[in-house]
Protein backbone atom coordinates (compact mmCIF):
# COMPACT_ATOMS: atom_id res chain seq x y z
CA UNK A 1 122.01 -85.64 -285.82
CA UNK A 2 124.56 -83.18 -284.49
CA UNK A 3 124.09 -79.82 -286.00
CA UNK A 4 121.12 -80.47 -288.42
CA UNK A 5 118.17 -78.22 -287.51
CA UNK A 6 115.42 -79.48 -285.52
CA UNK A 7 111.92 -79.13 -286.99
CA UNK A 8 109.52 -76.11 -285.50
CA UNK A 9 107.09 -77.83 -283.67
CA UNK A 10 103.45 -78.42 -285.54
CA UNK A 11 100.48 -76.63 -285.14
CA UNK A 12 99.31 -77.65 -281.53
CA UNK A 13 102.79 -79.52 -280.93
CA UNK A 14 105.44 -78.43 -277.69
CA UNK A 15 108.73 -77.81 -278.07
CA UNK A 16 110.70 -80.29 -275.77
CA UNK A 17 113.88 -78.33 -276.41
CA UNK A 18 116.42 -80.76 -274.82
CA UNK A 19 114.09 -83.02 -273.59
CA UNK A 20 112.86 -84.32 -276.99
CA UNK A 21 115.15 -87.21 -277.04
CA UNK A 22 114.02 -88.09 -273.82
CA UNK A 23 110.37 -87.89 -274.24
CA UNK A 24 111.15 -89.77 -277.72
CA UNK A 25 112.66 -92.84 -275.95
CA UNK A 26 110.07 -92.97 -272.89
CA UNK A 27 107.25 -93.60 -275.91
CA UNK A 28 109.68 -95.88 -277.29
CA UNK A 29 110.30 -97.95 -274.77
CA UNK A 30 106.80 -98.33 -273.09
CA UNK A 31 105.50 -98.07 -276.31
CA UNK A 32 103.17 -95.41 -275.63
CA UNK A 33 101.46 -93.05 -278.47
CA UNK A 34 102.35 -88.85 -277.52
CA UNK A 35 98.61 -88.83 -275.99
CA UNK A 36 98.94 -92.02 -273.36
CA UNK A 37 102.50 -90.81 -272.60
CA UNK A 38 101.39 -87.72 -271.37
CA UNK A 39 98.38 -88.82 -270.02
CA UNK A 40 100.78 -91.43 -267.94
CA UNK A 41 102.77 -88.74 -266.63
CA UNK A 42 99.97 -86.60 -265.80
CA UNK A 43 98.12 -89.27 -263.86
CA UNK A 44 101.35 -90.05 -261.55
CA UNK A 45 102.13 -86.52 -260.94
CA UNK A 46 98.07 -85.39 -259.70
CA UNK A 47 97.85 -88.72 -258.40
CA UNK A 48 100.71 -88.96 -255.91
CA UNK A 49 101.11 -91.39 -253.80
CA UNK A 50 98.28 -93.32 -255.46
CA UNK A 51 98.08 -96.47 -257.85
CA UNK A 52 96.02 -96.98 -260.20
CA UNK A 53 93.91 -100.44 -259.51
CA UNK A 54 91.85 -101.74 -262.49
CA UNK A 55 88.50 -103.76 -261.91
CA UNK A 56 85.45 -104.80 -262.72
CA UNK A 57 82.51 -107.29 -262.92
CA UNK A 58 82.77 -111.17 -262.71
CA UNK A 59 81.59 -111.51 -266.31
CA UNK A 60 83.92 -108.80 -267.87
CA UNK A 61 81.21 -106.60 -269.00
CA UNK A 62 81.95 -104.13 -266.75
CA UNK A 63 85.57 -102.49 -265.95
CA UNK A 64 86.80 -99.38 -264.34
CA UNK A 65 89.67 -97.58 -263.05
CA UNK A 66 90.64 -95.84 -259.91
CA UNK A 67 93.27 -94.52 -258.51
CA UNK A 68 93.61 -95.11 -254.78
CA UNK A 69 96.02 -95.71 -251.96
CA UNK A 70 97.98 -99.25 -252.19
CA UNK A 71 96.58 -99.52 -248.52
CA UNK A 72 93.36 -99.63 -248.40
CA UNK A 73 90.65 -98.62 -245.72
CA UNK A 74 87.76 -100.59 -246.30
CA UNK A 75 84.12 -100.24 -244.62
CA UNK A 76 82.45 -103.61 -243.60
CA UNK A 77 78.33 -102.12 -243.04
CA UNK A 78 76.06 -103.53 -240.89
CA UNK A 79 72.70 -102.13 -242.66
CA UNK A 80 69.86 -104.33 -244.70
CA UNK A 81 71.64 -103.86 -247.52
CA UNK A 82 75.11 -104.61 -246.88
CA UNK A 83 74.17 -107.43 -245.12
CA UNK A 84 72.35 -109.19 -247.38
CA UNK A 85 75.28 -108.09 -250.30
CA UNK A 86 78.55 -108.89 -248.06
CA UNK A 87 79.29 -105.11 -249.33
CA UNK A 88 82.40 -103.88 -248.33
CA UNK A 89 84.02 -101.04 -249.93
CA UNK A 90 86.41 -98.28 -250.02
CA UNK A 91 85.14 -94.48 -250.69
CA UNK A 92 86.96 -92.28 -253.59
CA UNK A 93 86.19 -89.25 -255.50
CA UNK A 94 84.32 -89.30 -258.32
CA UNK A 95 87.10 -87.62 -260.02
CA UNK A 96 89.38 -90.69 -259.17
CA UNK A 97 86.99 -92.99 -260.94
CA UNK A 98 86.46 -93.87 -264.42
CA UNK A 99 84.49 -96.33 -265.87
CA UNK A 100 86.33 -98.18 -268.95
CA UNK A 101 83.19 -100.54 -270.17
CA UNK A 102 79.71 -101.39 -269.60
CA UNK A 103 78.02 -98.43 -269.15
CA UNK A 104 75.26 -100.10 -271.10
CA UNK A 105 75.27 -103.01 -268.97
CA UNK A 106 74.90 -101.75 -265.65
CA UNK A 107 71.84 -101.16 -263.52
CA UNK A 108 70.68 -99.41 -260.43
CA UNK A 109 68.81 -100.53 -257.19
CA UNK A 110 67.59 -97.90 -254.82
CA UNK A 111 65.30 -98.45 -251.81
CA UNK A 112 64.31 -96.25 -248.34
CA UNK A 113 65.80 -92.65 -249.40
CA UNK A 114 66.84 -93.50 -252.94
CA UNK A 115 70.14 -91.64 -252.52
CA UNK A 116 72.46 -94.59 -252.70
CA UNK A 117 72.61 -95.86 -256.22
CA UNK A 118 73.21 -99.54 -255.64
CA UNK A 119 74.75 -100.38 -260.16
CA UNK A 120 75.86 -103.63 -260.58
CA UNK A 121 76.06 -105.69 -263.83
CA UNK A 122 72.63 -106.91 -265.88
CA UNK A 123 74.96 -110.22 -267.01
CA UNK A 124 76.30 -111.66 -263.83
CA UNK A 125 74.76 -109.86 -261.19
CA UNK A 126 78.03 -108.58 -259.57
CA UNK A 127 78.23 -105.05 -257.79
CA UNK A 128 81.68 -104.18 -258.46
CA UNK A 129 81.19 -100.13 -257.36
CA UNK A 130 77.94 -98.27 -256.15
CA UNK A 131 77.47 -94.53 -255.36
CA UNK A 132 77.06 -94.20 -251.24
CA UNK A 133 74.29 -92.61 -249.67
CA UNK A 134 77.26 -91.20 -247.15
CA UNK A 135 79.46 -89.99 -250.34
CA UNK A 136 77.12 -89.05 -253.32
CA UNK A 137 79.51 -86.77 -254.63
CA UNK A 138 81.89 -90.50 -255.24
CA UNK A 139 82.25 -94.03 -255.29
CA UNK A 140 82.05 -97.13 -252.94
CA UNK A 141 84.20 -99.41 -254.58
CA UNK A 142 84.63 -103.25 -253.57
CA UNK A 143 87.99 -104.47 -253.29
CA UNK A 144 87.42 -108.07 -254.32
CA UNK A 145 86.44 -106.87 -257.37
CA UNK A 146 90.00 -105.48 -257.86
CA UNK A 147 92.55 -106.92 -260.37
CA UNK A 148 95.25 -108.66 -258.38
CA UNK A 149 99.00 -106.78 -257.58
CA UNK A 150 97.93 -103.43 -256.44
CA UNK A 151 96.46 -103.65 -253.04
CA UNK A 152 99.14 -104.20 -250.38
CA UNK A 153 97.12 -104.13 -247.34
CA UNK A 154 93.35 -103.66 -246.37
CA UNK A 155 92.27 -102.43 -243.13
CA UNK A 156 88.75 -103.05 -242.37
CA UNK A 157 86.60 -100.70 -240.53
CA UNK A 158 83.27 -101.82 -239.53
CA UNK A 159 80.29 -99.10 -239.56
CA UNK A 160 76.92 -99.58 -237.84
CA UNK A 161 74.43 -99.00 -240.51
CA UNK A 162 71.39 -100.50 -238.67
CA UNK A 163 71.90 -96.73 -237.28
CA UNK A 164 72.96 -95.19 -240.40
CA UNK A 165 72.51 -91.21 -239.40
CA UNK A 166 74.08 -91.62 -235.76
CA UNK A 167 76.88 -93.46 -237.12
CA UNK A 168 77.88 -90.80 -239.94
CA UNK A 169 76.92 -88.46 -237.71
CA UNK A 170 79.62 -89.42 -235.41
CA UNK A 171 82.27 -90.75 -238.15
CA UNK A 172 85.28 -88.21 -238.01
CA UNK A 173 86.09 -88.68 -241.92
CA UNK A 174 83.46 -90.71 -243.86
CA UNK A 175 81.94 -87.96 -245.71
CA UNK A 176 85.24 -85.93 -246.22
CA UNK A 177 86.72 -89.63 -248.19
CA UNK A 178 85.29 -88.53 -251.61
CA UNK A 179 86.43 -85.35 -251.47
CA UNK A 180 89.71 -84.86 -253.80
């Protein structure tokens, strides 16, 4: 109320100054806790221009989030693998990935130079992300395993795996795609 004292902040607490009442009715009306407000805000300011598309497994056991464009450049690999998998994927950073569920559930193929790490779920079999032999240091994630209402378009690339180190080799941006 008009000239009663505000409260010092708590131990740990910022002072909004004027932007209290603000901050107050943006938890009120997405009816967010302080910590998921702020983590909100965070996420669409060092994620700009991104959305965040949630995902997972057939069964449920598994879900994720990542935070990627709405447009989405998609890899359609030719290798032994990919084939036999109808794997196509998009590449992020690891640090745009987060795995919600089913940690416990997953498991890992790996075959020829055991850097890929082909994790899909032990309950319905479904290979919803994987870690790339071409982007170790991030994810391969598989579009059709996305919720629906955050992908607007999908461009699809194909990539000649059956020659896997000529065709990174000559790929202009593969290996920079999981870098932040």
């Amino acid at each position: 109320p008009a000239g009663a004292e505000a409260e010092p902040p708590g131990p740990g607490a910022i002072d909004l100054g004027a932007q209290s009442g603000r901050w107050a009715a943006f938890q009120e009306r997405h009816r967010l806790s302080c910590e998921e407000a702020a983590r909100l805000l965070l996420d669409a300011y060092e994620y700009r221009g991104l959305v965040k598309h949630t995902g997972g497994c057939h069964c449920g056991a598994v879900r994720f989030e990542v935070w990627a464009s709405a447009d989405l450049h998609v890899f359609n690999c030719n290798c032994s693998i990919c084939t036999k998998k109808q794997n196509r994927h998009f590449i992020v950073p690891a640090s745009r990935f987060k795995l919600l569920k089913g940690a416990d559930n997953l498991t890992t193929y790996t075959f020829n130079t055991h850097c890929a790490q082909h994790t899909f779920c032990k309950t319905c079999g479904v290979q919803s992300f994987y870690t790339p032999r071409s982007n170790p240091d991030g994810y391969g994630i598989a579009p059709h395993c996305l919720d629906d209402g955050t992908v607007q378009t999908i461009i699809t690339e194909d990539i000649n795996g059956k020659e896997w180190e000529k065709a990174v080799k000559e790929h202009k941006t593969i290996r920079d795609m999981s870098k932040p």
